[in-house]
N, C-alpha and C. Protein backbone atom coordinates (compact mmCIF):
# COMPACT_ATOMS: atom_id res chain seq x y z
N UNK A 1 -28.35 -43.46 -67.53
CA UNK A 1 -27.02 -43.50 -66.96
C UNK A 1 -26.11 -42.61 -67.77
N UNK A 2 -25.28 -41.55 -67.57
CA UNK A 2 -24.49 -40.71 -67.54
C UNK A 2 -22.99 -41.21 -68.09
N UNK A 3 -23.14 -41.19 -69.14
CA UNK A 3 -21.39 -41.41 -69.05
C UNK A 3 -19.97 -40.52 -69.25
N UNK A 4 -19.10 -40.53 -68.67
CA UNK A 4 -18.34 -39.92 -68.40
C UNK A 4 -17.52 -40.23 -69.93
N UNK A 5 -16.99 -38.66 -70.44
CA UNK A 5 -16.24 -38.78 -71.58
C UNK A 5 -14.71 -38.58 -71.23
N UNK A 6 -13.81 -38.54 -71.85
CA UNK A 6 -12.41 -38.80 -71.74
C UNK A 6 -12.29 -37.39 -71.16
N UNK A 7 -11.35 -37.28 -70.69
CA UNK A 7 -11.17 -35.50 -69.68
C UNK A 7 -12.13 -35.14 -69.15
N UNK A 8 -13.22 -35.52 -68.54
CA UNK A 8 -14.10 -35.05 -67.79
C UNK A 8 -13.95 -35.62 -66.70
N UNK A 9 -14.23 -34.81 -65.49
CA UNK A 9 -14.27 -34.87 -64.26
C UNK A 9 -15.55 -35.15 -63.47
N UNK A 10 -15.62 -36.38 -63.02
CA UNK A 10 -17.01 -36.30 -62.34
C UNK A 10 -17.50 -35.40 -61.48
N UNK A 11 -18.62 -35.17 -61.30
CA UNK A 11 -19.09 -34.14 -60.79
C UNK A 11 -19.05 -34.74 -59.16
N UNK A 12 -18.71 -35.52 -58.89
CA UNK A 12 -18.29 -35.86 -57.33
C UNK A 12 -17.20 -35.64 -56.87
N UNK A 13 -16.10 -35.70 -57.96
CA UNK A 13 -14.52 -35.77 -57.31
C UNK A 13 -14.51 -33.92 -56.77
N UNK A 14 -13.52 -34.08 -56.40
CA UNK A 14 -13.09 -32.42 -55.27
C UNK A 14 -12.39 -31.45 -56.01
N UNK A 15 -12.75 -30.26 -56.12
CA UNK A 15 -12.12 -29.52 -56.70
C UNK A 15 -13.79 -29.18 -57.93
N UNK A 16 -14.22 -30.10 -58.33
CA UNK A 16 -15.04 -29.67 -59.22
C UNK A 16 -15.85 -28.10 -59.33
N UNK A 17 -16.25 -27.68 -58.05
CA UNK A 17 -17.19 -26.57 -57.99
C UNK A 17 -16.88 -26.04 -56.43
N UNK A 18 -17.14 -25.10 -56.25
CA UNK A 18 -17.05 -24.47 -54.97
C UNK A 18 -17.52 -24.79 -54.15
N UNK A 19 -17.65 -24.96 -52.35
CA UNK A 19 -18.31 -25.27 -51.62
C UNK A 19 -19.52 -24.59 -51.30
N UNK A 20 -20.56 -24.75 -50.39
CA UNK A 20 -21.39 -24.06 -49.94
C UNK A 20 -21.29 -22.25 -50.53
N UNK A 21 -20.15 -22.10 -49.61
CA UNK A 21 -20.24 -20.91 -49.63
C UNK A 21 -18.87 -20.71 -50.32
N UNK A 22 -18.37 -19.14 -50.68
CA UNK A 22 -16.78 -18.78 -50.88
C UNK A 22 -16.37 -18.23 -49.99
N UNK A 23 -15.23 -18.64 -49.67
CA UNK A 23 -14.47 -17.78 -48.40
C UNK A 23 -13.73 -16.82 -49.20
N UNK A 24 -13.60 -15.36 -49.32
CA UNK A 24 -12.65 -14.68 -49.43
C UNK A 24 -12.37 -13.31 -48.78
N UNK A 25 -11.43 -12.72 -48.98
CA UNK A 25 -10.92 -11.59 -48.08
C UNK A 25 -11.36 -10.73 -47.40
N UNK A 26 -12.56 -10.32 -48.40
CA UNK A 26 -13.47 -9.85 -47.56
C UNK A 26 -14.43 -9.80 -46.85
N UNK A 27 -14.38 -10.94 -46.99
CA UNK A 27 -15.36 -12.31 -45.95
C UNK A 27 -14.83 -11.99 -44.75
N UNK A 28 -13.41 -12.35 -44.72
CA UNK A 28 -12.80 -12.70 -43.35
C UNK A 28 -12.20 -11.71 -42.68
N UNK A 29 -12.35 -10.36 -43.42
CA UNK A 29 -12.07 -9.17 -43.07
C UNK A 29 -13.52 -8.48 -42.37
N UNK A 30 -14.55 -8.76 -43.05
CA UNK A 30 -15.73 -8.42 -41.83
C UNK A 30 -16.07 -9.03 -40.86
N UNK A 31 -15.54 -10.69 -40.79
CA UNK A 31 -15.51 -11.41 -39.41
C UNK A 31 -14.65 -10.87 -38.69
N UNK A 32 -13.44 -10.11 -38.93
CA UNK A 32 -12.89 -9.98 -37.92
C UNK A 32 -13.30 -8.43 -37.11
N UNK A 33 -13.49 -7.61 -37.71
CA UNK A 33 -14.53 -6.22 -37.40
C UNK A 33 -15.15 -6.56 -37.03
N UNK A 34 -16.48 -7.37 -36.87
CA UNK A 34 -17.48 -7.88 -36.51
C UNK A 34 -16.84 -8.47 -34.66
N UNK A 35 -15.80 -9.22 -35.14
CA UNK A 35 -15.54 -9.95 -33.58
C UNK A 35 -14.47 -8.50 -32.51
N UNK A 36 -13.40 -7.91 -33.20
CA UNK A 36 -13.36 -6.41 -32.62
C UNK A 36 -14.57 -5.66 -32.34
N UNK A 37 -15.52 -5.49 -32.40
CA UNK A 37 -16.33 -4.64 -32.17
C UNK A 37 -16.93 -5.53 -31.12
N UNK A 38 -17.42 -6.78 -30.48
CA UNK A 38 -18.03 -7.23 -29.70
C UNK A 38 -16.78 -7.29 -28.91
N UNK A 39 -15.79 -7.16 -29.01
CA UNK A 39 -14.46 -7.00 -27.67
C UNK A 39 -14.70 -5.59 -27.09
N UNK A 40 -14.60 -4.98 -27.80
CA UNK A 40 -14.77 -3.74 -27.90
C UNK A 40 -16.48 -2.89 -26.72
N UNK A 41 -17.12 -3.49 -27.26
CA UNK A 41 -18.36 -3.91 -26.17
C UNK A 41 -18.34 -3.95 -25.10
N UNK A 42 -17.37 -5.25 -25.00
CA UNK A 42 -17.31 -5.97 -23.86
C UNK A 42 -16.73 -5.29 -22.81
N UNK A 43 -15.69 -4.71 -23.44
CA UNK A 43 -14.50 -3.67 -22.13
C UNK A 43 -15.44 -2.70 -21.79
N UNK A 44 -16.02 -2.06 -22.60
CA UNK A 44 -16.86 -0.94 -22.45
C UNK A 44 -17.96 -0.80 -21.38
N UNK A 45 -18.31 -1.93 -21.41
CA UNK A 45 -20.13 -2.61 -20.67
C UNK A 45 -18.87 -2.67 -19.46
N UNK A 46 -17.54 -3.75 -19.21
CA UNK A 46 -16.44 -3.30 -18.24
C UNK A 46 -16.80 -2.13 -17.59
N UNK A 47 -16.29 -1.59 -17.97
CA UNK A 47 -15.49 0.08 -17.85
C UNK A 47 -17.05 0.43 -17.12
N UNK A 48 -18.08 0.47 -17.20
CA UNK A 48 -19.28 1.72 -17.26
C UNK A 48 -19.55 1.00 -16.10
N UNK A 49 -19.78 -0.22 -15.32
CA UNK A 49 -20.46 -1.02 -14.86
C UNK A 49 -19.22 -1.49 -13.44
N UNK A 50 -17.69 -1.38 -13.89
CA UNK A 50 -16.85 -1.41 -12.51
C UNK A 50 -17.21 -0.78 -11.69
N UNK A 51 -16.55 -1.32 -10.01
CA UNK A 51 -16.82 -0.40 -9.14
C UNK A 51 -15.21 0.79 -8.59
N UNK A 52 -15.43 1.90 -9.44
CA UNK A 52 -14.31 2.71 -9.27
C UNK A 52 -13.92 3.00 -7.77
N UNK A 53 -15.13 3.17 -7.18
CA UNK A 53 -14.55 3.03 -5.37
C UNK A 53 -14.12 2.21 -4.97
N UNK A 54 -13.52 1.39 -5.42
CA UNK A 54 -12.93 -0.30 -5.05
C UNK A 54 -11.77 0.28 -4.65
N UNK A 55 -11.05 1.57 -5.95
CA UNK A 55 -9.43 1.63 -5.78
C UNK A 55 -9.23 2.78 -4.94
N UNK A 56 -10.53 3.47 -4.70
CA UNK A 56 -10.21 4.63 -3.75
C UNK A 56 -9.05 4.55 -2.33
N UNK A 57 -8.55 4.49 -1.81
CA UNK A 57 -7.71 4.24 -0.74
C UNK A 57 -8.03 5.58 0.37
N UNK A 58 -8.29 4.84 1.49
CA UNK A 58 -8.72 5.60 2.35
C UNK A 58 -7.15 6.45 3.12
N UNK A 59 -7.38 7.85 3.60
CA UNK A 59 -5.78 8.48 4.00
C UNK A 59 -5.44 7.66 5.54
N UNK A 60 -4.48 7.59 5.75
CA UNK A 60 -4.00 7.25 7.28
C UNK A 60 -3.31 8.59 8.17
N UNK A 61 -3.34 8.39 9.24
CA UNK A 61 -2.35 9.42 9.90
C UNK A 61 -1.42 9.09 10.84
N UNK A 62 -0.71 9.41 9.53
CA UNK A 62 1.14 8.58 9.64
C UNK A 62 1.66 9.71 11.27
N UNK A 63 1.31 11.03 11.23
CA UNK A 63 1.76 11.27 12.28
C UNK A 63 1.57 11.06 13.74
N UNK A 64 0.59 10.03 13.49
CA UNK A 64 0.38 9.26 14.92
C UNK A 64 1.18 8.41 15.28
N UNK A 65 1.86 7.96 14.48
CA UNK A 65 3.03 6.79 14.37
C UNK A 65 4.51 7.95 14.82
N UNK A 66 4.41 9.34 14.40
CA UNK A 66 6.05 9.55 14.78
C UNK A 66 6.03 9.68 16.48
N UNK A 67 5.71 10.16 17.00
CA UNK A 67 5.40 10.67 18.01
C UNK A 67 5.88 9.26 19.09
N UNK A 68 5.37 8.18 18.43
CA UNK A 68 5.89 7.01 19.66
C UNK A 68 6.95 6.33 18.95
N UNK A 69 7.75 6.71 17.50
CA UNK A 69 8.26 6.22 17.30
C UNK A 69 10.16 6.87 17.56
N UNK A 70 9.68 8.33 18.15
CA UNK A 70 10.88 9.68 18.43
C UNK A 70 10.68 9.23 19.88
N UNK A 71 9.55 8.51 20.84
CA UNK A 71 10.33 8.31 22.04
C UNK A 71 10.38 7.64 22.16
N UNK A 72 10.02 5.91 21.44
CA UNK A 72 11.46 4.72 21.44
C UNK A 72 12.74 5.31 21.36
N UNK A 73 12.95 6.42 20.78
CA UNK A 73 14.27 6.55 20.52
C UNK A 73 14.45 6.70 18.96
N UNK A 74 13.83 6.72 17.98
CA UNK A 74 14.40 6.74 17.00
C UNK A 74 13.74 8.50 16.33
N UNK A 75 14.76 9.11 15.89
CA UNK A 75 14.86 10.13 15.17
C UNK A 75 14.28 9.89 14.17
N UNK A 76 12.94 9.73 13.75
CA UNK A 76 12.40 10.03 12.75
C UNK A 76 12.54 10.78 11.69
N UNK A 77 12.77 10.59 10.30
CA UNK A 77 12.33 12.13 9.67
C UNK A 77 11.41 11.58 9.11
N UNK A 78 10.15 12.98 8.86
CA UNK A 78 9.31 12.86 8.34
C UNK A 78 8.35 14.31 7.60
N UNK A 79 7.85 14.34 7.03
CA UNK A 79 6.58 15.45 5.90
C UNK A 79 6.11 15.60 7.37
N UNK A 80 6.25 17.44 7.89
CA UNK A 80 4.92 17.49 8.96
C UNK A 80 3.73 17.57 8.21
N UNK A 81 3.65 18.23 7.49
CA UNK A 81 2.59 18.38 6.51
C UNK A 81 2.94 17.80 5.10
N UNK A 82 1.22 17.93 3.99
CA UNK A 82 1.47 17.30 2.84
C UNK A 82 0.68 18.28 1.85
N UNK A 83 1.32 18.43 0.71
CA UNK A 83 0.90 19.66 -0.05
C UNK A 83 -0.58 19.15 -0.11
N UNK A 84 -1.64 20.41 -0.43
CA UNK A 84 -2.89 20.21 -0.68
C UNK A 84 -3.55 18.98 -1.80
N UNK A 85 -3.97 18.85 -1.08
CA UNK A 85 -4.64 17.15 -2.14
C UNK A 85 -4.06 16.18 -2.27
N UNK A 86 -3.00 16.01 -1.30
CA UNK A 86 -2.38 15.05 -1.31
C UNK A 86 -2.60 14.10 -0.06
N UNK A 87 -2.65 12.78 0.25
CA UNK A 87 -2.69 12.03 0.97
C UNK A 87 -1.58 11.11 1.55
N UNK A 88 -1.79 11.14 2.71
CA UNK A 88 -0.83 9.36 3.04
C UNK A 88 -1.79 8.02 2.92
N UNK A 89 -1.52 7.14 2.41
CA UNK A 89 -1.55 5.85 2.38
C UNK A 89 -1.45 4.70 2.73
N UNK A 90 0.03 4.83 3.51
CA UNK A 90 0.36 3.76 4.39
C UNK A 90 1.26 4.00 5.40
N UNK A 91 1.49 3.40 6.19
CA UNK A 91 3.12 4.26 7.25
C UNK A 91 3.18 2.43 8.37
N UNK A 92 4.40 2.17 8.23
CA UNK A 92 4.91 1.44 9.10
C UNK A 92 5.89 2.07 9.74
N UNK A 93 6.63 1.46 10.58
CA UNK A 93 7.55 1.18 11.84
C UNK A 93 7.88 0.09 12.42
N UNK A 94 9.03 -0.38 12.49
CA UNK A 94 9.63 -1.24 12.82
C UNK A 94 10.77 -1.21 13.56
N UNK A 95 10.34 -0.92 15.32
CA UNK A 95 11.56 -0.64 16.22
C UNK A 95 12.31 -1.52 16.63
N UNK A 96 12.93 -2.53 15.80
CA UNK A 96 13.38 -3.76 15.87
C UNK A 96 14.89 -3.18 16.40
N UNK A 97 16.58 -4.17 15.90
CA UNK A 97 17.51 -4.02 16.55
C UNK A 97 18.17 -2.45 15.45
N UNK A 98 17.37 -2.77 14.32
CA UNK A 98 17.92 -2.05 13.56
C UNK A 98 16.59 -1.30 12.67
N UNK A 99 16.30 -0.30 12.96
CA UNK A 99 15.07 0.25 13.29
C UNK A 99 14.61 0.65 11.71
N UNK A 100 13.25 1.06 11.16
CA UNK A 100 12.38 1.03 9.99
C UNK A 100 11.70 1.78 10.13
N UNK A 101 11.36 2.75 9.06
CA UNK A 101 10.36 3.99 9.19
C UNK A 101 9.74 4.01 7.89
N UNK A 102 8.62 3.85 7.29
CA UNK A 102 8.28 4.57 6.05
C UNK A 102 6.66 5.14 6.10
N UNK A 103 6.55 5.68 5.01
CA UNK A 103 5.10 6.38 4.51
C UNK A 103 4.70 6.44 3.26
N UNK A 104 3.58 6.08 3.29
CA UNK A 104 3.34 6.04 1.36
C UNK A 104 2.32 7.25 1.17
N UNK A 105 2.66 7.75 -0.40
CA UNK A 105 1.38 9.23 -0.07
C UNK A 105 1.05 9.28 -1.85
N UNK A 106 -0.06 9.79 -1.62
CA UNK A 106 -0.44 9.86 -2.95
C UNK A 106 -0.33 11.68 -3.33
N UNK A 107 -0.19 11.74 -4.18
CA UNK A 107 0.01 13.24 -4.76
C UNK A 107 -1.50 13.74 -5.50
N UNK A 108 -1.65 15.00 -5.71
CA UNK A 108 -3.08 15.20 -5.87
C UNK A 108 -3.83 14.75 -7.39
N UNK A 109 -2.48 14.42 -7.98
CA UNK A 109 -2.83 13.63 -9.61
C UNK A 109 -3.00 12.01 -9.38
N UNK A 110 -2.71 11.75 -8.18
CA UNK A 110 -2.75 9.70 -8.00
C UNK A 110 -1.51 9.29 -7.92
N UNK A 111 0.15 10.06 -8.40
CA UNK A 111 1.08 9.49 -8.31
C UNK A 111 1.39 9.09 -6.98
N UNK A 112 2.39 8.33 -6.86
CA UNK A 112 3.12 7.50 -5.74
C UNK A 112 4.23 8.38 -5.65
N UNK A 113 4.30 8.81 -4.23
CA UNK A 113 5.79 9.46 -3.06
C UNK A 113 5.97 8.60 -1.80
N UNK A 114 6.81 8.02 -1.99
CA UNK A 114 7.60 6.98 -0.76
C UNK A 114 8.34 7.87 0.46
N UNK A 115 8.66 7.58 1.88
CA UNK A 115 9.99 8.10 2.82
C UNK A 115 10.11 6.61 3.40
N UNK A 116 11.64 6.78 3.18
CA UNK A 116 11.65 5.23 3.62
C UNK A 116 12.78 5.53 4.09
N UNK A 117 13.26 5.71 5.75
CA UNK A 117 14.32 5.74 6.68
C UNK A 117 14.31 3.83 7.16
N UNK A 118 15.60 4.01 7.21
CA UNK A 118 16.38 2.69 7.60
C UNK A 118 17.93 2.56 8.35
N UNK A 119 18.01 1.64 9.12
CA UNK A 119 19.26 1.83 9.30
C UNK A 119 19.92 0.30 8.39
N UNK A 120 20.08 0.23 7.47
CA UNK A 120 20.36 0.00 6.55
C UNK A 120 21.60 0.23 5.02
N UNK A 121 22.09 -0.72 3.95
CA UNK A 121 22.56 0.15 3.36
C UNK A 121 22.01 0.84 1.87
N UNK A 122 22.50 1.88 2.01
CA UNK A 122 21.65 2.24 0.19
C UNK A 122 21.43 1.41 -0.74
N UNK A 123 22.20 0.74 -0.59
CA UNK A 123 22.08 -0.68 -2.04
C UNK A 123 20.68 -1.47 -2.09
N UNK A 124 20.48 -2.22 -0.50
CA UNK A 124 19.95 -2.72 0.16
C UNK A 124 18.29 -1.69 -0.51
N UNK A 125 18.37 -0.42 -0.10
CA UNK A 125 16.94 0.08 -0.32
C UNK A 125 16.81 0.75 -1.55
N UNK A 126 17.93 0.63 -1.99
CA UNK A 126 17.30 0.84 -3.71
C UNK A 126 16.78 -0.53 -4.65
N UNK A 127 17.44 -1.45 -4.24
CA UNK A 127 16.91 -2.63 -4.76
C UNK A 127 15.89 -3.22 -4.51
N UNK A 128 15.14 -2.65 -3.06
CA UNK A 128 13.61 -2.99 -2.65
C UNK A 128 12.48 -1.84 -3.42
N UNK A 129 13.22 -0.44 -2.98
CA UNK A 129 11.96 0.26 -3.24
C UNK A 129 12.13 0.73 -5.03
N UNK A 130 13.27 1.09 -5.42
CA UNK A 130 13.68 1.62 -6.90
C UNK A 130 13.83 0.39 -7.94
N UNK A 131 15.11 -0.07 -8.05
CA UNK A 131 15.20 -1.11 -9.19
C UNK A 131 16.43 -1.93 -8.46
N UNK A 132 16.89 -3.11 -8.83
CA UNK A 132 18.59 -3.39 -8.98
C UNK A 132 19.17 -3.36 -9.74
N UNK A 133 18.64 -2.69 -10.44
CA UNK A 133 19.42 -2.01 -11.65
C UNK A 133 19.67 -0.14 -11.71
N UNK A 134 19.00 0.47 -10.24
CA UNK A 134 19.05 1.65 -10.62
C UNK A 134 20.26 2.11 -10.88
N UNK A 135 19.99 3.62 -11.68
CA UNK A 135 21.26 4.27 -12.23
C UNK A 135 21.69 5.47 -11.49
N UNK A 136 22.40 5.87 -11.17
CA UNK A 136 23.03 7.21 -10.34
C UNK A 136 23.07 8.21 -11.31
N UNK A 137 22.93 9.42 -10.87
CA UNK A 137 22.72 10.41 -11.27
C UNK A 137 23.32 11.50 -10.87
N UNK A 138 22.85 12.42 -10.93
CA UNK A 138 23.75 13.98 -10.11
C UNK A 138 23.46 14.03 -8.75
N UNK A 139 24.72 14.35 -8.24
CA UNK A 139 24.42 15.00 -6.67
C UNK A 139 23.83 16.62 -6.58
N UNK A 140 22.60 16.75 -5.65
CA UNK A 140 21.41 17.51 -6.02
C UNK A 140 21.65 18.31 -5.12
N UNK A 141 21.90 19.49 -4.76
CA UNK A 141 22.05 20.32 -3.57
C UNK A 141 20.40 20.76 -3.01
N UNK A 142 19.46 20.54 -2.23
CA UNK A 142 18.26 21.15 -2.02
C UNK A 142 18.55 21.79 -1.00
N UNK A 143 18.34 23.56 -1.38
CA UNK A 143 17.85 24.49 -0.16
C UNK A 143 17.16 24.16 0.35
N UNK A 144 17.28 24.47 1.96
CA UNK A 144 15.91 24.37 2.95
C UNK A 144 16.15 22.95 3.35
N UNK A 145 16.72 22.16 2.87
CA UNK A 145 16.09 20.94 2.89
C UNK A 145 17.21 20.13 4.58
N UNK A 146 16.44 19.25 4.97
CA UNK A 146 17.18 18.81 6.28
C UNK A 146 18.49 18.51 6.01
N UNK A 147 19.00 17.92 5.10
CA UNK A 147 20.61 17.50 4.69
C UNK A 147 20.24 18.14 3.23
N UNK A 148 21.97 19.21 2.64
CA UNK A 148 21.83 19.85 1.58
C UNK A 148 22.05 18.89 0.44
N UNK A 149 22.98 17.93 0.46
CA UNK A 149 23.01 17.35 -0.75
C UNK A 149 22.34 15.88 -1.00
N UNK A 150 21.77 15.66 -2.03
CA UNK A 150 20.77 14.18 -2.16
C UNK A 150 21.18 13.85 -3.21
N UNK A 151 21.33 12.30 -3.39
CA UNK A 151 21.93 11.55 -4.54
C UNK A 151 20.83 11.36 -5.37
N UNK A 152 20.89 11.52 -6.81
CA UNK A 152 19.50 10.99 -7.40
C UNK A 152 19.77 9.82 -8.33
N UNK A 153 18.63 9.08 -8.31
CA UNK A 153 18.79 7.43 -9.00
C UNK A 153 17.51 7.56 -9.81
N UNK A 154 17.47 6.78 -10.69
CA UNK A 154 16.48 6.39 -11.62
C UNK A 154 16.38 4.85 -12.21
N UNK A 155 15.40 4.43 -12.27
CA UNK A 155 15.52 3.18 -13.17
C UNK A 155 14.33 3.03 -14.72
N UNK A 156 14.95 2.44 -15.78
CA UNK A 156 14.23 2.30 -16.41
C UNK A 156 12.66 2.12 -17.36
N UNK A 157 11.82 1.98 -15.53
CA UNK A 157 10.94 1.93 -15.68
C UNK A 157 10.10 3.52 -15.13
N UNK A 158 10.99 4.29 -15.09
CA UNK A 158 10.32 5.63 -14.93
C UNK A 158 10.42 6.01 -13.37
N UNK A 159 10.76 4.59 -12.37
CA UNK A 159 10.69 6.03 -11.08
C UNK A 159 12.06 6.71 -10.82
N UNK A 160 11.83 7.21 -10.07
CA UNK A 160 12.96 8.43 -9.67
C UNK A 160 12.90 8.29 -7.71
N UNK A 161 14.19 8.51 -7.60
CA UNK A 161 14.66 8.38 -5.78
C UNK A 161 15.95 9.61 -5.89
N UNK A 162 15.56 9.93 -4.16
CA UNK A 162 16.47 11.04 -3.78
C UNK A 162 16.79 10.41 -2.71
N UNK A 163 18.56 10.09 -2.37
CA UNK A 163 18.66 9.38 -1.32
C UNK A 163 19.55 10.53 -0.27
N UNK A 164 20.13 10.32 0.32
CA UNK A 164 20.84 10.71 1.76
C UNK A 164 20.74 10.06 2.98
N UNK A 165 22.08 10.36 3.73
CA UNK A 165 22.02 9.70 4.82
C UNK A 165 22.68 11.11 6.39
N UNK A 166 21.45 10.54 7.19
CA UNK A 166 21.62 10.76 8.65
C UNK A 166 21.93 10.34 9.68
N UNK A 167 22.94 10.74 10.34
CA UNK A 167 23.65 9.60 11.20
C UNK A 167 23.68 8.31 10.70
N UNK A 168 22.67 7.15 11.40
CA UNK A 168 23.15 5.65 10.67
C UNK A 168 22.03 5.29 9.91
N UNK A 169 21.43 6.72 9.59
CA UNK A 169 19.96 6.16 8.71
C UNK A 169 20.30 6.74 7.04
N UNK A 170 19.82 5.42 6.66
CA UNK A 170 19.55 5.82 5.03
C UNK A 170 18.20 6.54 4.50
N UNK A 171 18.23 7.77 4.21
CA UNK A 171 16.86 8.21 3.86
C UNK A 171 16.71 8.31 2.06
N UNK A 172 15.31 7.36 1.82
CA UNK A 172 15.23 7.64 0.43
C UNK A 172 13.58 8.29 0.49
N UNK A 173 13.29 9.09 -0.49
CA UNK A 173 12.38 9.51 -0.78
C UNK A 173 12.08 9.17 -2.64
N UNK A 174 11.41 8.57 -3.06
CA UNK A 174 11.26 7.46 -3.71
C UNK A 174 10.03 7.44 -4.82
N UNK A 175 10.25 7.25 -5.88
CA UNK A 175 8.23 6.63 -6.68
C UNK A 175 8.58 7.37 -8.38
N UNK A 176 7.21 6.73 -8.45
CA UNK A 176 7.52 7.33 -10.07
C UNK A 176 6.16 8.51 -10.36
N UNK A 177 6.56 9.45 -9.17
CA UNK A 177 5.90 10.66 -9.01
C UNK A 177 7.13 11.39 -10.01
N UNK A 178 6.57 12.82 -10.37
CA UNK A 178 7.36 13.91 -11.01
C UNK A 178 8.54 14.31 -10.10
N UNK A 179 9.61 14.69 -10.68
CA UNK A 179 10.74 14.59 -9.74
C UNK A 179 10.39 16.16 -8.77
N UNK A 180 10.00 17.19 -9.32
CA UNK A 180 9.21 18.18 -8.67
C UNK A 180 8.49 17.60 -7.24
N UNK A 181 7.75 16.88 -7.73
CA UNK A 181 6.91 16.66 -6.25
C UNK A 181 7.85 15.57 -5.34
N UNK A 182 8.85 14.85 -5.88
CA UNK A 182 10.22 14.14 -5.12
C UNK A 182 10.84 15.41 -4.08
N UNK A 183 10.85 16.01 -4.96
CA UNK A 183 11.72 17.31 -4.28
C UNK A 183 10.97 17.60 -3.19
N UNK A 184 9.73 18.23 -3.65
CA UNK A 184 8.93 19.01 -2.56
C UNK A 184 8.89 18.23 -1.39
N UNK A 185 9.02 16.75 -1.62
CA UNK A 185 8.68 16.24 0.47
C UNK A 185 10.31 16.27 0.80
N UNK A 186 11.59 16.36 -0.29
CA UNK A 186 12.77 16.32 0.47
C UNK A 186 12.48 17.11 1.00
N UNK A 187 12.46 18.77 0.48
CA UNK A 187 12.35 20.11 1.48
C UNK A 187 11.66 19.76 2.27
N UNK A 188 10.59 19.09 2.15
CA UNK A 188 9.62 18.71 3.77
C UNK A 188 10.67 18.32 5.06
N UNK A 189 10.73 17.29 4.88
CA UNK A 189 11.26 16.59 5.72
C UNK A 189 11.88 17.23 7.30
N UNK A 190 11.62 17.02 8.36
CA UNK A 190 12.15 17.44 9.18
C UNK A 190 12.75 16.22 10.46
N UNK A 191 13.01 16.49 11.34
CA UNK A 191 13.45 15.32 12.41
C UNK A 191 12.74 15.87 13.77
N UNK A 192 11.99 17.08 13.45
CA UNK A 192 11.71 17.64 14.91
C UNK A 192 10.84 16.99 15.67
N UNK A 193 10.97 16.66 17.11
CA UNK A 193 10.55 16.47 18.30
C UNK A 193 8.24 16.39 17.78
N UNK A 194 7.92 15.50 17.83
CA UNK A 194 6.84 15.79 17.84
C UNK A 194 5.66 14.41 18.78
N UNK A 195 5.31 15.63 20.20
CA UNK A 195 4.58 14.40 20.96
C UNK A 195 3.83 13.48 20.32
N UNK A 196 4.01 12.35 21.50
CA UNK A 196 3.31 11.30 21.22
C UNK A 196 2.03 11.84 21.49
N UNK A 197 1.77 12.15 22.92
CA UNK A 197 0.32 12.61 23.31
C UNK A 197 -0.51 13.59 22.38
């Protein structure tokens, strides 16, 4: 039997000797490299193995829609054409009491270009399609373009809108495309006559 002398600590009480193992810094600095690198994996094995044609979006042809929407009666404007590599996306109409026109298009890099005619007020369609917070900007004179001067707005999160109005329609052209390619569908834009048939 063992006896314990004055200041000695039994070899049972806590603190006496280290546990199993030592935990220190650089212990817990290669667990965590160790667990980054299997995240790291994981997105990867992700990434290689998604199906990227999921987000492909097939084009529509929005100009099948003007044609019956100029002989309800409503003056359309719209892109007759769309610069090379670029697509439409989506296009409604809504010949209700107070009539709705838009088109969604992708640009040949993937950005987003909106036309969104309304009879409506500007406030009203900047706070749906831009921000309610957008900010005003310079009044923009575009040559060529169907109406010469366009208001420009921005909001914080990077898109950009060119608005104007025709008769009782609000036209915005809209997205957080390059303001260049904003421009290029204002100059598009036309109102001309184009059959339904």
């Amino acid at each position: 039997m063992t006896h314990q002398q004055p200041g000695e600590q039994s070899a049972d009480q806590p603190g006496d000797r280290p546990g199993r193992y030592e935990r220190t810094i650089a212990g817990g600095v290669g667990s965590m490299i160790v667990l980054v690198l299997v995240v790291l994996a994981f997105v990867g094995l992700r990434a290689v193995f998604r199906d990227n044609d999921a987000v492909d979006v097939d084009p529509v042809d929005y100009l099948s829609v003007v044609g019956p929407a100029q002989d309800a009666g409503v003056p359309v404007v719209y892109p007759p054409t769309l610069p090379d590599g670029w697509k439409a996306t989506s296009v409604d109409f809504d010949p209700g009491d107070r009539p709705a026109w838009g088109v969604g298009m992708l640009t040949d890099d993937g950005k987003f270009v909106g036309v969104r005619q309304e009879d409506a007020d500007l406030d009203s369609l900047l706070d749906t399609y831009v921000d309610e917070d957008a900010t005003e900007g310079d009044t923009v004179t575009v040559e060529g373009a169907l109406v010469p001067e366009w208001q420009e707005w921005s909001d914080a999160g990077g898109d950009h809108a060119y608005a104007a109005s025709i008769g009782d329609y609000e036209i915005l052209v809209y997205g957080p495309a390059p303001t260049d390619d904003l421009l290029t569908i204002v100059r598009s834009l036309t109102d001309a006559p184009l059959s339904a048939g």
